[in-house]
Protein backbone atom coordinates (compact mmCIF):
# COMPACT_ATOMS: atom_id res chain seq x y z
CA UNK A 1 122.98 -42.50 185.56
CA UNK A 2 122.13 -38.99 185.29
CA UNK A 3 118.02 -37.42 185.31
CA UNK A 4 117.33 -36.91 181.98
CA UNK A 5 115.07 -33.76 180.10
CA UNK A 6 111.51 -33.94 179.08
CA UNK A 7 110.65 -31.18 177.29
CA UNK A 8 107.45 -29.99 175.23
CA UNK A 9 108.07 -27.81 172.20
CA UNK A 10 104.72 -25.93 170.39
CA UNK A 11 105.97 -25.55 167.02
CA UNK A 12 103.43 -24.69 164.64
CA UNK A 13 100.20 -26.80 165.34
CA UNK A 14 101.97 -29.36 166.81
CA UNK A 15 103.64 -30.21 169.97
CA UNK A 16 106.97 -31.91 170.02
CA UNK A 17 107.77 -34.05 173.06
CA UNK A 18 111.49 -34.14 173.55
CA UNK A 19 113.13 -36.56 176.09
CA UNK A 20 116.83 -37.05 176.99
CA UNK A 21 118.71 -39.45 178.92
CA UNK A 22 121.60 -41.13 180.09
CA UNK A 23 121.72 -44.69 179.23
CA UNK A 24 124.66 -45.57 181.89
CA UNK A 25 128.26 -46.30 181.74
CA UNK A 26 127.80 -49.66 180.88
CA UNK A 27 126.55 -47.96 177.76
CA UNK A 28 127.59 -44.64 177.74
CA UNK A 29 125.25 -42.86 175.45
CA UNK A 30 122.98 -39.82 175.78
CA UNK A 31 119.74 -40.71 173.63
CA UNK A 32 117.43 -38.08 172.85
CA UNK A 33 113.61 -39.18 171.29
CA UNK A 34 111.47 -36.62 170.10
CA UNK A 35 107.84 -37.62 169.94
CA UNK A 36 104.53 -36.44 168.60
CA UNK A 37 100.99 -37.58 169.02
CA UNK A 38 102.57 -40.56 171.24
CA UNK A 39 105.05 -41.59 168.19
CA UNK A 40 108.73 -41.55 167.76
CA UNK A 41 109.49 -39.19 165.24
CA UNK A 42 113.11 -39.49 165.46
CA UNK A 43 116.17 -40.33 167.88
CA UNK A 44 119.42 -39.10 168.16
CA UNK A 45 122.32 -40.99 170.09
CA UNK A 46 125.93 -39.52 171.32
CA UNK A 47 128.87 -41.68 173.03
CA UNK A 48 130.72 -39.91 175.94
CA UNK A 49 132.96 -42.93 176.05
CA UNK A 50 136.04 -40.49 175.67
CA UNK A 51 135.19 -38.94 179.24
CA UNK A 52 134.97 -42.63 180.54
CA UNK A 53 138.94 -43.20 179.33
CA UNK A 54 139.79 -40.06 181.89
CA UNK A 55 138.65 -41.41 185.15
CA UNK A 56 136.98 -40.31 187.74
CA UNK A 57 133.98 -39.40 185.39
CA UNK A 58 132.18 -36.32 186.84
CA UNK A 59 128.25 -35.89 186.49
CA UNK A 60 128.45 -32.37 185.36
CA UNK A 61 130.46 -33.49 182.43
CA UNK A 62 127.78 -35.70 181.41
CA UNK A 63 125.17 -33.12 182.37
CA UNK A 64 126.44 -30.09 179.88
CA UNK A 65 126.75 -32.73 176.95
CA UNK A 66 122.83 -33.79 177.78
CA UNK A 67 121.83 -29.96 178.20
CA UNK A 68 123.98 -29.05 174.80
CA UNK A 69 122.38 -32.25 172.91
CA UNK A 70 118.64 -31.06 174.21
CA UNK A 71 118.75 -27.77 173.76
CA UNK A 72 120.49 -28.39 169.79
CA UNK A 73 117.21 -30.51 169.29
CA UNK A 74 114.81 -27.95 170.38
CA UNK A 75 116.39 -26.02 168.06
CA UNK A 76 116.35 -27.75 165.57
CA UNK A 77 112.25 -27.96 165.79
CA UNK A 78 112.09 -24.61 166.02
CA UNK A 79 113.72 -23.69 162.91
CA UNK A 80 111.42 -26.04 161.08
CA UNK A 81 113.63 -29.55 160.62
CA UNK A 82 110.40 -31.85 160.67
CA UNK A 83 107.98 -29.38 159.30
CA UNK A 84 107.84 -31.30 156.21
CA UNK A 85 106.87 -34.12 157.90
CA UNK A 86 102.78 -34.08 157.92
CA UNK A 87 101.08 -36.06 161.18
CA UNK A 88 99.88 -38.71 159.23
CA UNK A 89 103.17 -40.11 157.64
CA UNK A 90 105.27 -39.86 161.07
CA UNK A 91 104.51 -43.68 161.68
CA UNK A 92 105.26 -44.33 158.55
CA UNK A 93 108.27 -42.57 158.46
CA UNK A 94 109.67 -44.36 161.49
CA UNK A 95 109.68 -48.03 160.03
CA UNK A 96 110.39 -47.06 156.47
CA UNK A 97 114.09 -45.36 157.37
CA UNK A 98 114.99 -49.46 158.67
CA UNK A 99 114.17 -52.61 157.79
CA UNK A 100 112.17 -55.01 159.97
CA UNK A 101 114.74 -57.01 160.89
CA UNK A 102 116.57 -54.09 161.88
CA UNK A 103 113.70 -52.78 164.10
CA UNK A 104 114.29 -56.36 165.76
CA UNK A 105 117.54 -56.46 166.31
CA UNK A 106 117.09 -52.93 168.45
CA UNK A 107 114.73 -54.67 170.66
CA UNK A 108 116.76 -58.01 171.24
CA UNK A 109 119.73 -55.62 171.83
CA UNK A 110 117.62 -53.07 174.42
CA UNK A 111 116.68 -56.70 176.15
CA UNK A 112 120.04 -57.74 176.05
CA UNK A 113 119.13 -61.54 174.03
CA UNK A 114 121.53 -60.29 171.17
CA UNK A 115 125.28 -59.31 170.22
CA UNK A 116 124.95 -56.15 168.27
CA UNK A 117 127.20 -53.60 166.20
CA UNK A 118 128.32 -50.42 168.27
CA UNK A 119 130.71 -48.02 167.67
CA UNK A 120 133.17 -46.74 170.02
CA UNK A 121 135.19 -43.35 169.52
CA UNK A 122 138.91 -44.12 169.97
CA UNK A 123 139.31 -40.11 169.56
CA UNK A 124 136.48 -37.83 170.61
CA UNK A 125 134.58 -36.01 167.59
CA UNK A 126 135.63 -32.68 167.14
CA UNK A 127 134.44 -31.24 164.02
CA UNK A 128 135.21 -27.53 163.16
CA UNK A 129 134.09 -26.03 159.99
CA UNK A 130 136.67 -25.23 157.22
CA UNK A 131 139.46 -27.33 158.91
CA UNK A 132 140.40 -31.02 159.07
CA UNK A 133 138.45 -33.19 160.59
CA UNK A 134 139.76 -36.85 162.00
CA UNK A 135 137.39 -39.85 162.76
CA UNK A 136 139.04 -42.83 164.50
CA UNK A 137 136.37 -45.33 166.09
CA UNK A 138 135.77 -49.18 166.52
CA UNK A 139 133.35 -51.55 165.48
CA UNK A 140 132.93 -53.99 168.17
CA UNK A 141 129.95 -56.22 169.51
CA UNK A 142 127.91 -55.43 172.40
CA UNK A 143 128.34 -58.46 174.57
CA UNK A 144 131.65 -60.44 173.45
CA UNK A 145 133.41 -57.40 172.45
CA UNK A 146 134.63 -59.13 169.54
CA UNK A 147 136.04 -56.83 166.66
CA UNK A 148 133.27 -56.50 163.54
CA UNK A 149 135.77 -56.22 160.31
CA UNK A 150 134.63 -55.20 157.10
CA UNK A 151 131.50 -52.64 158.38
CA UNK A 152 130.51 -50.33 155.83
CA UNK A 153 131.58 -46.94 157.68
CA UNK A 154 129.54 -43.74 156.41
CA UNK A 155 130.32 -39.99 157.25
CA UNK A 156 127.66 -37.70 156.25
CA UNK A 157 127.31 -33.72 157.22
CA UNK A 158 123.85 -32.94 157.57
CA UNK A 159 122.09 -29.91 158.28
CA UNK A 160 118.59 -28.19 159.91
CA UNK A 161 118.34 -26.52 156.78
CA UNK A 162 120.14 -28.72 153.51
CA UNK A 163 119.81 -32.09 152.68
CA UNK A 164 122.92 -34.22 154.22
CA UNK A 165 126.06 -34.02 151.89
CA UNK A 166 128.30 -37.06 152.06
CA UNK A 167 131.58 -37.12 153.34
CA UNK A 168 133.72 -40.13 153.56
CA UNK A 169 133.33 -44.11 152.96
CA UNK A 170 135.35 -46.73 153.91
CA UNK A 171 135.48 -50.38 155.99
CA UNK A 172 136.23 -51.36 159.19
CA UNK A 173 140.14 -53.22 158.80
CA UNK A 174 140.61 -56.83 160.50
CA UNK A 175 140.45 -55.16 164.46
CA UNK A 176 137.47 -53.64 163.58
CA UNK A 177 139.26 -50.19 163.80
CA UNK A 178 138.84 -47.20 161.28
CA UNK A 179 140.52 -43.96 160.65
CA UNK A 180 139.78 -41.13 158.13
CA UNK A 181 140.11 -37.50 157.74
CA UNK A 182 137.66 -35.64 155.68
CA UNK A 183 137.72 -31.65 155.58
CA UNK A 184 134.66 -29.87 156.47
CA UNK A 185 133.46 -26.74 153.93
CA UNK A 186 134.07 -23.23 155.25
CA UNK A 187 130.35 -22.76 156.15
CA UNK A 188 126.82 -24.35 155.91
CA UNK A 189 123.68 -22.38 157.23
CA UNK A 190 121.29 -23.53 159.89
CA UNK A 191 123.05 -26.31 162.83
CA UNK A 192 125.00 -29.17 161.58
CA UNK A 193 126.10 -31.93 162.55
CA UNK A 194 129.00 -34.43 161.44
CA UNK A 195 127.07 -38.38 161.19
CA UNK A 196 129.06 -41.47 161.61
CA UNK A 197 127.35 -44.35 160.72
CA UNK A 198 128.51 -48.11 160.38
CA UNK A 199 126.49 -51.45 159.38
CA UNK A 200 127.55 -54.92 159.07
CA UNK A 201 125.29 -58.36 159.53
CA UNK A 202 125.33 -57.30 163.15
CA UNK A 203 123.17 -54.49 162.87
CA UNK A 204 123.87 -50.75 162.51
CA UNK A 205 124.86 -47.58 164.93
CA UNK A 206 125.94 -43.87 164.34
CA UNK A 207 127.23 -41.32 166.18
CA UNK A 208 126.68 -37.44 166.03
CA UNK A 209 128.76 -34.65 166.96
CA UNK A 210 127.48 -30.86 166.00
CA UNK A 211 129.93 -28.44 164.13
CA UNK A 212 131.67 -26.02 165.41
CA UNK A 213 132.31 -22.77 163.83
């Protein structure tokens, strides 16, 4: 496991506290939280589980994807993303974008008491704008490993400065395995980011990858 970032970012008349780490190759995800006033604002996850299927796994590799997914963040609050958001809604922003018994099912899952939806990238995420662009993961449970067939699969480009445009929608078939292709527009101002979300009865996860131009 790698040292993570913590980070604070004036913005305005607030101040953004930005923290990224590496939660392991038992779960190989970079997680970034951005907090104000002691609150989680919002979270953004990656999977680096393509390095892990090119052994031996170097930290530096993991490093520049950390640095890359901090720094994009930062950005992001500096051109304004959460601006809209005034101080005394950010709370209630946080539980209304999931349900409670999704806000559950994350803490059984960070305790471990609970087999959960994750998605794993069977090809890395490598969207470039104005070409096409492949997605080919698996829904699978945390613990068991077992297959999860039939998740609703979402792909969604969103955007520091447009509101998210959707992509693609489809299922997960009977190995829990799904491929599309969707083809990205030419352009789109401010940073973007392709989305891949999937939810089923087990619970939900997403993964991010920015655009490249």
């Amino acid at each position: 496991m790698i040292t993570g970032y913590n980070t604070d970012v004036r913005h305005g008349n607030r101040i953004y506290h930005v923290q990224t780490e590496d939660k392991g190759f038992s779960n190989p995800k970079i997680e970034t939280l951005i907090y104000v006033g002691g609150e989680i604002l919002d979270s953004y996850r990656s999977s680096y589980e393509d390095l892990l299927a090119n052994p031996p796994v170097s930290d530096a590799a993991i490093q520049i994807r950390m640095d890359e997914q901090h720094k994009a963040i930062i950005r992001d609050i500096k051109n304004g993303k959460y601006d809209s958001t005034p101080p005394d809604m950010q709370e209630q922003q946080v539980f209304n974008e999931r349900s409670l018994d999704q806000a559950i099912l994350e803490f059984l899952q960070q305790e471990g008491e609970v087999d959960t939806l994750e998605l794993v990238l069977e090809k890395p995420l490598a969207p470039v704008f104005g070409k096409l662009f492949s997605v080919q993961m698996r829904a699978r449970l945390t613990n068991s490993q077992n297959p999860v067939r039939g998740a609703d699969v979402a792909i969604r480009l969103i955007s520091s400065l447009k509101k998210a445009a959707p992509l693609l929608n489809g299922k997960t078939d009977e190995e829990g395995v799904f491929h599309g292709q969707v083809e990205l527009p030419p352009s789109q101002p401010g940073h973007c980011a392709v989305v891949v979300s999937c939810a089923s009865e087990f619970g939900n996860d997403e993964l991010k990858a920015l655009v490249a131009s």
